[in-house]
C-alpha atoms as a PDB file:
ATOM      1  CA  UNK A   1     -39.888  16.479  32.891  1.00  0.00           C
ATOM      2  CA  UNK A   2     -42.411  17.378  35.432  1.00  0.00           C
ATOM      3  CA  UNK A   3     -45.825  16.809  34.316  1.00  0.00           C
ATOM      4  CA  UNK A   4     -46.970  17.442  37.540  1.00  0.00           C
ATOM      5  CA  UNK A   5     -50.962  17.007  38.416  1.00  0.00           C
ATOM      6  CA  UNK A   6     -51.992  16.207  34.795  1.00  0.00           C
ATOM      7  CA  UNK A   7     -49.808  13.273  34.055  1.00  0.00           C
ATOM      8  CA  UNK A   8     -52.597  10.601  33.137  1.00  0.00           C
ATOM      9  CA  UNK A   9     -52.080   6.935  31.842  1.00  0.00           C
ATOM     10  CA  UNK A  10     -51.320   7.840  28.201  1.00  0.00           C
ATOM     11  CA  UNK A  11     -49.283  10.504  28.895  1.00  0.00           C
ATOM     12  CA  UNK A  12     -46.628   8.114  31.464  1.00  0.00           C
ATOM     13  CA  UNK A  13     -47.412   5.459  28.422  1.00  0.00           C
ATOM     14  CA  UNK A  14     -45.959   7.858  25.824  1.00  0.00           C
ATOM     15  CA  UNK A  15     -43.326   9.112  28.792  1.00  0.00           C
ATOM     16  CA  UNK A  16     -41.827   5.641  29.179  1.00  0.00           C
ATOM     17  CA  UNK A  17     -41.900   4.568  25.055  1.00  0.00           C
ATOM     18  CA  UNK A  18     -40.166   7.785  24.472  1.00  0.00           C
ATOM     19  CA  UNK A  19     -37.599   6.619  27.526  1.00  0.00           C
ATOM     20  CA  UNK A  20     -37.994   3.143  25.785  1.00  0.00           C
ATOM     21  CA  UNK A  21     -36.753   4.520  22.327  1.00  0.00           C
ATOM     22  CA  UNK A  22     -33.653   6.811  23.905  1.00  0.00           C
ATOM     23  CA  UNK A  23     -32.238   4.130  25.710  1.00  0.00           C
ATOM     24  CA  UNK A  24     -32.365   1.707  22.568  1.00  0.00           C
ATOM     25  CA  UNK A  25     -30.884   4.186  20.913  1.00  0.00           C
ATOM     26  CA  UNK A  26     -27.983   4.919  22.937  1.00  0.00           C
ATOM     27  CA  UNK A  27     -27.377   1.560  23.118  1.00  0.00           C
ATOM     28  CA  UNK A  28     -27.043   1.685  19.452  1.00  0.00           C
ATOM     29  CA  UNK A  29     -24.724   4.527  19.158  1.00  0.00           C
ATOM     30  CA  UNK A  30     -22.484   2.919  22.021  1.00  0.00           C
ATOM     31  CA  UNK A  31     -22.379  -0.486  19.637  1.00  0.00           C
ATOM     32  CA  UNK A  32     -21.540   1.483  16.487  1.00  0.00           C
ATOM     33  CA  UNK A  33     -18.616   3.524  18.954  1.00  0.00           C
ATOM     34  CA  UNK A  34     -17.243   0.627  19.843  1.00  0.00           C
ATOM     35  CA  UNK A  35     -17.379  -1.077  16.391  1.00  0.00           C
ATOM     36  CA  UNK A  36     -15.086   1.808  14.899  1.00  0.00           C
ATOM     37  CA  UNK A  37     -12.694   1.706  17.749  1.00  0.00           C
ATOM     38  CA  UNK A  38     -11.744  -1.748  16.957  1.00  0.00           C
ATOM     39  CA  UNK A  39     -11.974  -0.623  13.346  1.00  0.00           C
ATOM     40  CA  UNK A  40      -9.299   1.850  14.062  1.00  0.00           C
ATOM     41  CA  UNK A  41      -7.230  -0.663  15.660  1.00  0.00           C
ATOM     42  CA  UNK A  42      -7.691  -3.277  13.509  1.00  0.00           C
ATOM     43  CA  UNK A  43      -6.344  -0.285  11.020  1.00  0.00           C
ATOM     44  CA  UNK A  44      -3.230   0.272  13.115  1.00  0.00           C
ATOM     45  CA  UNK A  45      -2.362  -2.942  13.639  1.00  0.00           C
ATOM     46  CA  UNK A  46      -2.263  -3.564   9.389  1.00  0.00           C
ATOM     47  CA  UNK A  47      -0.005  -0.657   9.009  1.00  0.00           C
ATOM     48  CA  UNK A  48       2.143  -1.319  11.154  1.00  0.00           C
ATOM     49  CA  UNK A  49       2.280  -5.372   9.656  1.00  0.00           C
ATOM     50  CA  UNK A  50       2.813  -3.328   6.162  1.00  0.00           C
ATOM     51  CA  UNK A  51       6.141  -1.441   7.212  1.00  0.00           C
ATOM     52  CA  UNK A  52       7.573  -3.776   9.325  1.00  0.00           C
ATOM     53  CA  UNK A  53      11.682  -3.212   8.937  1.00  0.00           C
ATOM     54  CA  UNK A  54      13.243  -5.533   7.118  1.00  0.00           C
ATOM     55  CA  UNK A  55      16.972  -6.761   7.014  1.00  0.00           C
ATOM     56  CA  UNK A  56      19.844  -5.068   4.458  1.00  0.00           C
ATOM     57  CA  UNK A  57      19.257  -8.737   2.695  1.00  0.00           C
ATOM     58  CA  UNK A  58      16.050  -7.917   1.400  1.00  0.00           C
ATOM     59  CA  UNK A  59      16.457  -3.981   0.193  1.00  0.00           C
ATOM     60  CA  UNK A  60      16.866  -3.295  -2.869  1.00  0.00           C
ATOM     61  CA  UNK A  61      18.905  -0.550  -4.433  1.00  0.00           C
ATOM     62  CA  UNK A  62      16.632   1.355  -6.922  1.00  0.00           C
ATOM     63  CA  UNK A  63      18.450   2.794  -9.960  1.00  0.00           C
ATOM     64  CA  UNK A  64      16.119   5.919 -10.906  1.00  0.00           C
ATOM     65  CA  UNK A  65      16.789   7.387  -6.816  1.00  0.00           C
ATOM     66  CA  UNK A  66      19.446   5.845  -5.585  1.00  0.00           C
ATOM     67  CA  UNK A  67      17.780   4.609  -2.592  1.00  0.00           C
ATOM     68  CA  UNK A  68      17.418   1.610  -1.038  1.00  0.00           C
ATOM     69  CA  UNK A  69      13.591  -0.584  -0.461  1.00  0.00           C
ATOM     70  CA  UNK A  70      12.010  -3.444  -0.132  1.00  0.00           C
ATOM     71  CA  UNK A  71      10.645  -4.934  -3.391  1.00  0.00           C
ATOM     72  CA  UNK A  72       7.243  -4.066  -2.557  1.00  0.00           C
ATOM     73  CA  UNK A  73       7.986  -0.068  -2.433  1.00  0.00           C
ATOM     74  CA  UNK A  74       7.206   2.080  -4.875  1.00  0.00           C
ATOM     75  CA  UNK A  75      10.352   4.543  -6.218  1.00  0.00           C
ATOM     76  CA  UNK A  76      10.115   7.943  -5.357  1.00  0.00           C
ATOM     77  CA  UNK A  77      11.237   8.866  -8.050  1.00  0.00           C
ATOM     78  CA  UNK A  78       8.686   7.258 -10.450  1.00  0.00           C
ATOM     79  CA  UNK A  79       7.119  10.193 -12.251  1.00  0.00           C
ATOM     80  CA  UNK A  80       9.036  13.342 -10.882  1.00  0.00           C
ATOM     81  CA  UNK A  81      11.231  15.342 -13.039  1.00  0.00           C
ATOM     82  CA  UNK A  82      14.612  15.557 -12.372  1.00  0.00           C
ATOM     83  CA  UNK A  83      15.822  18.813 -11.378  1.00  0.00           C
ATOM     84  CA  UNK A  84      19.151  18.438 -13.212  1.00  0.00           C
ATOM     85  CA  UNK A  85      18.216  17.353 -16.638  1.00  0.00           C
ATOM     86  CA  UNK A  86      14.778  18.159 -16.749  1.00  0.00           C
ATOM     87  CA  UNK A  87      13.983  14.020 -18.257  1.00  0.00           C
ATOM     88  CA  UNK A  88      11.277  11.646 -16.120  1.00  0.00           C
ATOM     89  CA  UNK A  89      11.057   9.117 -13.451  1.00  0.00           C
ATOM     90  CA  UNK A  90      14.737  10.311 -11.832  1.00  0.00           C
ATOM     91  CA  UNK A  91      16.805  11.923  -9.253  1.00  0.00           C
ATOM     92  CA  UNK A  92      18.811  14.645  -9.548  1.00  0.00           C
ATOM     93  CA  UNK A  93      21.324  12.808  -7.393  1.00  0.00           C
ATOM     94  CA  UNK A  94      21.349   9.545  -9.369  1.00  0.00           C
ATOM     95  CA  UNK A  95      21.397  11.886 -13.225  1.00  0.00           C
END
């Protein structure tokens, strides 16, 4: 940016606007940054709260895969085909 001899009034007028505008808008991009970091945590922090472990009490056993979940898991099994019999929503290992 050297204007050298010719930089008059308007030019450093439009100079420092143009400045002016750059700075407000890196400003801008460092609030949005910032707001989708703690997005991203805020993120983290609910998936982790969703698969907390919980004790052998509270599991389930599920009768289409055998295994063993909370009550808010969905079977894996729900809409496969079973490899054995070739029927729905089952394991192989529970056919």
């Amino acid at each position: 940016m050297s204007e050298g001899g010719t930089l008059g009034l308007s030019k450093a007028i439009e100079i420092a606007r143009a400045h002016e505008t750059t700075q407000a808008q890196l400003s801008t991009m460092a609030d949005v940054s910032k707001d989708m970091k703690i997005k991203q945590e805020i993120d983290t922090l609910e998936k982790r709260k969703q698969y907390q472990p919980v004790c052998a009490s509270q599991l389930r056993q599920y009768y289409f895969c055998g295994g063993q979940y909370d009550q808010n898991h969905k079977c894996p099994a729900k809409g496969k085909i079973c490899s054995s019999c070739g029927r729905t929503n089952h394991c192989a290992q529970v056919c």
